[in-house]
C-alpha atoms as a PDB file:
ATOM      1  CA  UNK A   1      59.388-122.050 165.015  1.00  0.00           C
ATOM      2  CA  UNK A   2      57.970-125.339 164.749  1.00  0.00           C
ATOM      3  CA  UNK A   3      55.979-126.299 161.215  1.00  0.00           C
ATOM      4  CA  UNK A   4      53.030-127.776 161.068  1.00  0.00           C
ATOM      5  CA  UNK A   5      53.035-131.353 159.744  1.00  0.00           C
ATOM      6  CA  UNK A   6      51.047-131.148 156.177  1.00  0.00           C
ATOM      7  CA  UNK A   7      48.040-132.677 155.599  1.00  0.00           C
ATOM      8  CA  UNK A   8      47.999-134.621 152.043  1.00  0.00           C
ATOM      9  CA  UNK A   9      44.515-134.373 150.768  1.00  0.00           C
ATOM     10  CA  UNK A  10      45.416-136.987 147.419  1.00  0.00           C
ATOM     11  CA  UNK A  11      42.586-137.553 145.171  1.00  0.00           C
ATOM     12  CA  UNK A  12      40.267-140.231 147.261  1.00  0.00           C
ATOM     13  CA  UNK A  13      39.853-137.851 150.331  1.00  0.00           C
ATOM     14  CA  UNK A  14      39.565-134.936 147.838  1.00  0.00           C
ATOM     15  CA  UNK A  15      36.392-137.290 146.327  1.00  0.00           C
ATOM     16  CA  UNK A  16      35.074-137.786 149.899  1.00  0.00           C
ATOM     17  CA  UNK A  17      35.125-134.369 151.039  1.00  0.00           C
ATOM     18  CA  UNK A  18      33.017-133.117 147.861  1.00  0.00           C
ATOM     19  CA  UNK A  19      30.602-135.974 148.519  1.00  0.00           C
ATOM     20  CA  UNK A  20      30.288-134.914 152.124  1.00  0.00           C
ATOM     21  CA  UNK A  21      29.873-131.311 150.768  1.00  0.00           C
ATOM     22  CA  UNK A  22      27.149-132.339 148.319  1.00  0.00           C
ATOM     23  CA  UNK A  23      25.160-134.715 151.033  1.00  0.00           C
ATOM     24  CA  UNK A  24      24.886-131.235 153.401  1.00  0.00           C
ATOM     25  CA  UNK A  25      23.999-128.938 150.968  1.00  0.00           C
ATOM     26  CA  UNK A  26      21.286-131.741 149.657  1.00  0.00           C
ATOM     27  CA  UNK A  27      20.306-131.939 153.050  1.00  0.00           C
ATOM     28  CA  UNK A  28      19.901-128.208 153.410  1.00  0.00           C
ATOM     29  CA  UNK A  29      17.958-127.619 150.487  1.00  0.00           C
ATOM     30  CA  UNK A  30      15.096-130.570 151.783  1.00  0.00           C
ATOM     31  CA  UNK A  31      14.847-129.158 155.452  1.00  0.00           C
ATOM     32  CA  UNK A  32      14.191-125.838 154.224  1.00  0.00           C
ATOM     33  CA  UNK A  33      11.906-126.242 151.178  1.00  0.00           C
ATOM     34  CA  UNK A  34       8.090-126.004 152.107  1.00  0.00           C
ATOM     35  CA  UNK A  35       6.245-128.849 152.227  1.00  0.00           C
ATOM     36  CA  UNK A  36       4.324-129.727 148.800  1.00  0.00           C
ATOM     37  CA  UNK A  37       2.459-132.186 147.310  1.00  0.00           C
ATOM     38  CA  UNK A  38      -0.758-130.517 149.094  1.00  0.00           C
ATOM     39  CA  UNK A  39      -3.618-128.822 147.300  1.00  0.00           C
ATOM     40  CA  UNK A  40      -1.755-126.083 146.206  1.00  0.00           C
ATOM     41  CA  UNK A  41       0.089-127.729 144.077  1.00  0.00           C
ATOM     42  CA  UNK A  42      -2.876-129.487 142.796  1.00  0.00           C
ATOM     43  CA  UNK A  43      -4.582-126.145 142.339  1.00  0.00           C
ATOM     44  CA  UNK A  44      -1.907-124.764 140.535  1.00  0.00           C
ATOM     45  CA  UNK A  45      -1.853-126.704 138.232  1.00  0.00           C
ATOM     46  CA  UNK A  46      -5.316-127.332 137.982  1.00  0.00           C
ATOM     47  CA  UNK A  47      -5.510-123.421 137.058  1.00  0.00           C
ATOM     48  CA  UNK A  48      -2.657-123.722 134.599  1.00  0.00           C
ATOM     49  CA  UNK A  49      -4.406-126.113 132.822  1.00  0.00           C
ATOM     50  CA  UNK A  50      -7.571-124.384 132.925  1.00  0.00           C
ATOM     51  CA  UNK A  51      -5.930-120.959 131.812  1.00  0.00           C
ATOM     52  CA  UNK A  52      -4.156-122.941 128.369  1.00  0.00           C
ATOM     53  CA  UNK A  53      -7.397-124.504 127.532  1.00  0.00           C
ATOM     54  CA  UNK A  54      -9.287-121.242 127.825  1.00  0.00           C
ATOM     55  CA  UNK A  55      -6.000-119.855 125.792  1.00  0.00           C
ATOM     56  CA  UNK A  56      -6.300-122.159 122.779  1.00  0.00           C
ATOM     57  CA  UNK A  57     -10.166-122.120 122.748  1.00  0.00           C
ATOM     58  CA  UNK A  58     -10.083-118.190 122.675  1.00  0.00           C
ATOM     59  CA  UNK A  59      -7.332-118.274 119.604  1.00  0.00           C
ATOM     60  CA  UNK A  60      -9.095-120.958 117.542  1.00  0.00           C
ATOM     61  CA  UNK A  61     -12.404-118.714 117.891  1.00  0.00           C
ATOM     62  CA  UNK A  62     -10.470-115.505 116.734  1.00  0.00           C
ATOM     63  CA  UNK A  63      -8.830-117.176 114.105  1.00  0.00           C
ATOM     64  CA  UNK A  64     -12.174-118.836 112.538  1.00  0.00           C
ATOM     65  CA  UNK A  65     -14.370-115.365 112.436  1.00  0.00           C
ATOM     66  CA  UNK A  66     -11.186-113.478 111.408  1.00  0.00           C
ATOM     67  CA  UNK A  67     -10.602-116.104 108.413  1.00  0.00           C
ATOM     68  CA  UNK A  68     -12.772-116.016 106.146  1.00  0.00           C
ATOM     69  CA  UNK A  69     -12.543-117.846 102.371  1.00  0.00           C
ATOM     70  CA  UNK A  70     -14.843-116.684  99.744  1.00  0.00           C
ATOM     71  CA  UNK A  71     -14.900-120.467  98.155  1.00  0.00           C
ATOM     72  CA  UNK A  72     -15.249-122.287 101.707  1.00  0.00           C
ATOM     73  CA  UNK A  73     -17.865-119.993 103.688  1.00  0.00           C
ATOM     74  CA  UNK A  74     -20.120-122.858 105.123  1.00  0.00           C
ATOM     75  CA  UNK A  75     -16.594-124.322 106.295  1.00  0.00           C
ATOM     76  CA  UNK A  76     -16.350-121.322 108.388  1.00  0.00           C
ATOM     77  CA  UNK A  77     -19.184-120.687 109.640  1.00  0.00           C
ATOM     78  CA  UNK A  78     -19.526-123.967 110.854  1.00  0.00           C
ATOM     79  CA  UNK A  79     -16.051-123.410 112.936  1.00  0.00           C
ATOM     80  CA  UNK A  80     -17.044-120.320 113.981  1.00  0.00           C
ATOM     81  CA  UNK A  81     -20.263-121.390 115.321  1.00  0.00           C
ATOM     82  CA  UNK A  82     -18.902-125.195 116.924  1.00  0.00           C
ATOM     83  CA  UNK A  83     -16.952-122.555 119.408  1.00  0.00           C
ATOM     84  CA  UNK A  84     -19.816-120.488 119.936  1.00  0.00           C
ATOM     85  CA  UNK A  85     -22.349-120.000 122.935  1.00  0.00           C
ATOM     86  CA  UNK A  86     -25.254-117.796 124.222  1.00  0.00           C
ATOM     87  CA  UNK A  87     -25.410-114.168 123.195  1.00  0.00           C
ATOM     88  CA  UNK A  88     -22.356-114.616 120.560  1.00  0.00           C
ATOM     89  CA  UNK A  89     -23.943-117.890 119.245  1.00  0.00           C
ATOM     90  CA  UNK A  90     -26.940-115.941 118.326  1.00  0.00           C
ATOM     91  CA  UNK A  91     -25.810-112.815 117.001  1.00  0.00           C
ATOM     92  CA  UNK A  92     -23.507-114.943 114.825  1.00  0.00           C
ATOM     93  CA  UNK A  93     -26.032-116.971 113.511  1.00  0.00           C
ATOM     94  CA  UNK A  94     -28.334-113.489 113.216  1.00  0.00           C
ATOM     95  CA  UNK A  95     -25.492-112.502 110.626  1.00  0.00           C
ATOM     96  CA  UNK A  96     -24.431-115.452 108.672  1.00  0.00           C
ATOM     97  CA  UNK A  97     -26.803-114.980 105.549  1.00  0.00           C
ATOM     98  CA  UNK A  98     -25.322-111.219 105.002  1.00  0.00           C
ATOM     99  CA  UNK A  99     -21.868-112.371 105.625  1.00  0.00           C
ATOM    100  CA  UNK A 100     -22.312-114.993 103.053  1.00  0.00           C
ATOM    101  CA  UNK A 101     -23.493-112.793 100.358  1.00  0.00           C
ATOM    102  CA  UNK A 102     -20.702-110.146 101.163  1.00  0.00           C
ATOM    103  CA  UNK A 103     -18.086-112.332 101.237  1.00  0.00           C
ATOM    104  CA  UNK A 104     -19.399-113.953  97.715  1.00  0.00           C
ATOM    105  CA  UNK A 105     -19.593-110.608  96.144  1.00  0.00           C
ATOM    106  CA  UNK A 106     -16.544-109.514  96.927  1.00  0.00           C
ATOM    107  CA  UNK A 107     -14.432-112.258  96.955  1.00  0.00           C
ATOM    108  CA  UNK A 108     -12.788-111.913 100.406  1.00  0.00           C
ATOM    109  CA  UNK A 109     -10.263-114.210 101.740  1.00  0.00           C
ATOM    110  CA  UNK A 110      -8.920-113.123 105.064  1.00  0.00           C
ATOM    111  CA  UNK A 111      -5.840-115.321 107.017  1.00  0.00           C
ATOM    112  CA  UNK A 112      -5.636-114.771 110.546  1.00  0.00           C
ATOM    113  CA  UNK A 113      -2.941-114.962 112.845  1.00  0.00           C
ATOM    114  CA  UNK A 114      -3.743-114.485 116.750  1.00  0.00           C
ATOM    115  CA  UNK A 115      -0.343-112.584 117.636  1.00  0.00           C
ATOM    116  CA  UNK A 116      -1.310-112.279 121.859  1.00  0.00           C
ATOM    117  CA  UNK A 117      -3.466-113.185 124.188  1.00  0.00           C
ATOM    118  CA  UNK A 118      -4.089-112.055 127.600  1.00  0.00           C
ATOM    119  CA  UNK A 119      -5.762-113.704 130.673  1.00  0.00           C
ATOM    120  CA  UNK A 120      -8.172-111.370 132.697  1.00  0.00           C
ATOM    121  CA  UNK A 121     -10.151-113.501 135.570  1.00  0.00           C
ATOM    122  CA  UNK A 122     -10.067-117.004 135.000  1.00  0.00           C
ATOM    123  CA  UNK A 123     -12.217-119.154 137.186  1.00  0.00           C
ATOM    124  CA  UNK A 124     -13.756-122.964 136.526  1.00  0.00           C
ATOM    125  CA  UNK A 125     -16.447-121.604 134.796  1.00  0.00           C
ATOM    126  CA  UNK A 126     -15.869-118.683 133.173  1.00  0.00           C
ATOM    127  CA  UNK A 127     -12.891-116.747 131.678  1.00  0.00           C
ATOM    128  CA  UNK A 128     -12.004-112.796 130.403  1.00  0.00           C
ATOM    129  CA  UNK A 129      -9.662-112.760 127.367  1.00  0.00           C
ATOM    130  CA  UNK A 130      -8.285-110.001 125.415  1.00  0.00           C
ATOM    131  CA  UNK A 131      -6.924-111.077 121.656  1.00  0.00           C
ATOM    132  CA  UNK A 132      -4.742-109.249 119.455  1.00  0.00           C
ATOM    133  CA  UNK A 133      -4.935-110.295 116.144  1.00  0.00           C
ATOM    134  CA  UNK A 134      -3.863-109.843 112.535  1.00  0.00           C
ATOM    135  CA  UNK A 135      -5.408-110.529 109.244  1.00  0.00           C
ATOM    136  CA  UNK A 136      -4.283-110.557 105.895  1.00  0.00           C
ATOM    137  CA  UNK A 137      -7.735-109.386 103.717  1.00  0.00           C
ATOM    138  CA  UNK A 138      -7.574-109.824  99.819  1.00  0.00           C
ATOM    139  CA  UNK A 139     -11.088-109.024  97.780  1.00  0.00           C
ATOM    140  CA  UNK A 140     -11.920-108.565  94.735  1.00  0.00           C
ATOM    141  CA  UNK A 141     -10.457-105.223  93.338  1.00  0.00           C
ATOM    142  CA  UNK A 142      -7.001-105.460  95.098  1.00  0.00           C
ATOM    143  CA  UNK A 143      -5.297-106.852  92.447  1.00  0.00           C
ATOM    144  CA  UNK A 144      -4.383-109.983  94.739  1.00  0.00           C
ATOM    145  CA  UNK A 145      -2.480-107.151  97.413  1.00  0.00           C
ATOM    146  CA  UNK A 146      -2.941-108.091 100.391  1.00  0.00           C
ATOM    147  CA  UNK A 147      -4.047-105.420 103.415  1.00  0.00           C
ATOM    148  CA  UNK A 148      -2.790-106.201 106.539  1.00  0.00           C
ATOM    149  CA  UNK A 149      -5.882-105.541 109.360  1.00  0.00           C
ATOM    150  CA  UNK A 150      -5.311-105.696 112.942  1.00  0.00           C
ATOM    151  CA  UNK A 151      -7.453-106.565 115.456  1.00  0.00           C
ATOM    152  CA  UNK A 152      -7.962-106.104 119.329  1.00  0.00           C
ATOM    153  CA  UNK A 153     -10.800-108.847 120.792  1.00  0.00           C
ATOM    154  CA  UNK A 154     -12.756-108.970 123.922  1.00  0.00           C
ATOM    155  CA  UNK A 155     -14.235-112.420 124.610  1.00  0.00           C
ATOM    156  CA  UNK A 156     -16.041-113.824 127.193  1.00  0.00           C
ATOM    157  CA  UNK A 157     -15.296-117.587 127.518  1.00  0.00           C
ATOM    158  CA  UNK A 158     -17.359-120.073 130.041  1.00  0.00           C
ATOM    159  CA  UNK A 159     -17.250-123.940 130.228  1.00  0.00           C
ATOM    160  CA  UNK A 160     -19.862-125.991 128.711  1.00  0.00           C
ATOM    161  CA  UNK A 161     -19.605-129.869 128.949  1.00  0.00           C
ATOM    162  CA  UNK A 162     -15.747-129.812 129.115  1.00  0.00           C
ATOM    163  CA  UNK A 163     -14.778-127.145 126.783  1.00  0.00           C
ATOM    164  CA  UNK A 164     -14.303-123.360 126.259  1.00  0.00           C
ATOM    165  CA  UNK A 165     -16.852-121.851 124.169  1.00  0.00           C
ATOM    166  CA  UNK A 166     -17.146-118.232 123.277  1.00  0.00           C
ATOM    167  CA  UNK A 167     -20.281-116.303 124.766  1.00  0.00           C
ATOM    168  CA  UNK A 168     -19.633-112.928 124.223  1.00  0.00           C
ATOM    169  CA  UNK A 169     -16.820-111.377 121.440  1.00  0.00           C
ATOM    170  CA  UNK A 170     -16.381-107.423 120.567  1.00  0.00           C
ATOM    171  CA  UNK A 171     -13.679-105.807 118.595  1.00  0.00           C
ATOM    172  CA  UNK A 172     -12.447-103.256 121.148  1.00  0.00           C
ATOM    173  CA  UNK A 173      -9.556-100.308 120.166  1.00  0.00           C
END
C-alpha cells in the first residue's frame, strides 16, 4: 500500500486557515442578519426611552406621597404636586391642609422605597403603571419603631411639555 505524502500544516498556514475560517463565518453572519438601521430600530428605541422616562417619573411620584416628614411637609407637598396633573393634581391639592395637620399631630415620618414597577400600555402620550412600594412609618407613640407598610399603586401617567406627570394614582390590593 502506498502512503499518502503528509501535509505539514506549521504554524503560518495554521494562522491562515483560522483567518480564512473567521472571514466566512463573518461573512455569514452579515448576509444573513436583517437589514437595520430602518425605523424600527428608531422606534425601538424611541419606546425604550419613552417606557424609562415614564418608569422614573412614576417612582419619584410614589416615593414623594409615600414619604412624608413631619418637620419638612411643605417640602413634600411641593414634590408631590411638581409631578402632578389633572384629576390627581386636584384631589391632592383638595387634601393637603388635612394632611398637614395629621402629619403635625402625629409626628409621622414615612421613607419610601419603590421596590417594582410594571409597564401596562405605554404610548407617546400616555402610560399605565402599576407600583409596588414600601414604607417605613414612625409617629408619635411608637417609641421610634418603625412599621413597615406596603403598598400596591395604580397610576395613570400622560406627557405634558416633555415630561411624565401623574394624572390619576389609587392604592389598589
Amino acid at each position: 500500500m502506498a502512503r499518502s505524502p503528509r501535509v505539514r500544516w506549521g504554524w503560518p498556514n495554521l494562522l491562515l486557515g483560522l483567518l480564512a475560517l473567521a472571514l466566512v463565518a463573518a461573512a455569514v453572519v452579515v448576509w444573513t442578519r436583517p437589514a437595520s438601521g430602518g425605523t424600527g430600530d428608531a422606534d425601538a428605541r424611541e419606546l425604550s426611552r419613552r417606557q424609562w422616562e415614564v418608569t422614573e417619573a412614576a417612582s419619584a411620584e410614589v416615593e414623594a406621597v409615600l414619604g412624608v416628614d413631619h418637620r419638612r411637609m411643605r417640602e413634600v407637598v411641593t414634590r408631590v404636586q411638581d409631578g402632578a396633573t389633572g384629576d390627581f393634581a386636584e384631589e391632592y391639592a383638595e387634601g393637603v391642609d388635612s394632611l398637614l395637620s395629621a402629619t403635625r399631630e402625629s409626628r409621622i415620618t414615612a421613607r419610601a422605597v419603590v421596590r417594582a414597577v410594571a409597564l401596562g400600555p405605554v404610548t407617546r402620550t400616555r402610560a399605565e403603571v402599576l407600583v409596588a412600594a414600601d414604607a417605613r412609618v414612625t409617629r408619635d407613640g411608637s417609641a421610634g419603631r418603625e412599621q413597615l407598610r406596603q403598598h400596591r399603586l395604580r397610576l395613570t401617567m400622560v406627557e405634558r411639555d416633555g415630561r411624565w406627570l401623574t394624572e390619576q394614582l389609587e392604592f389598589v390590593r
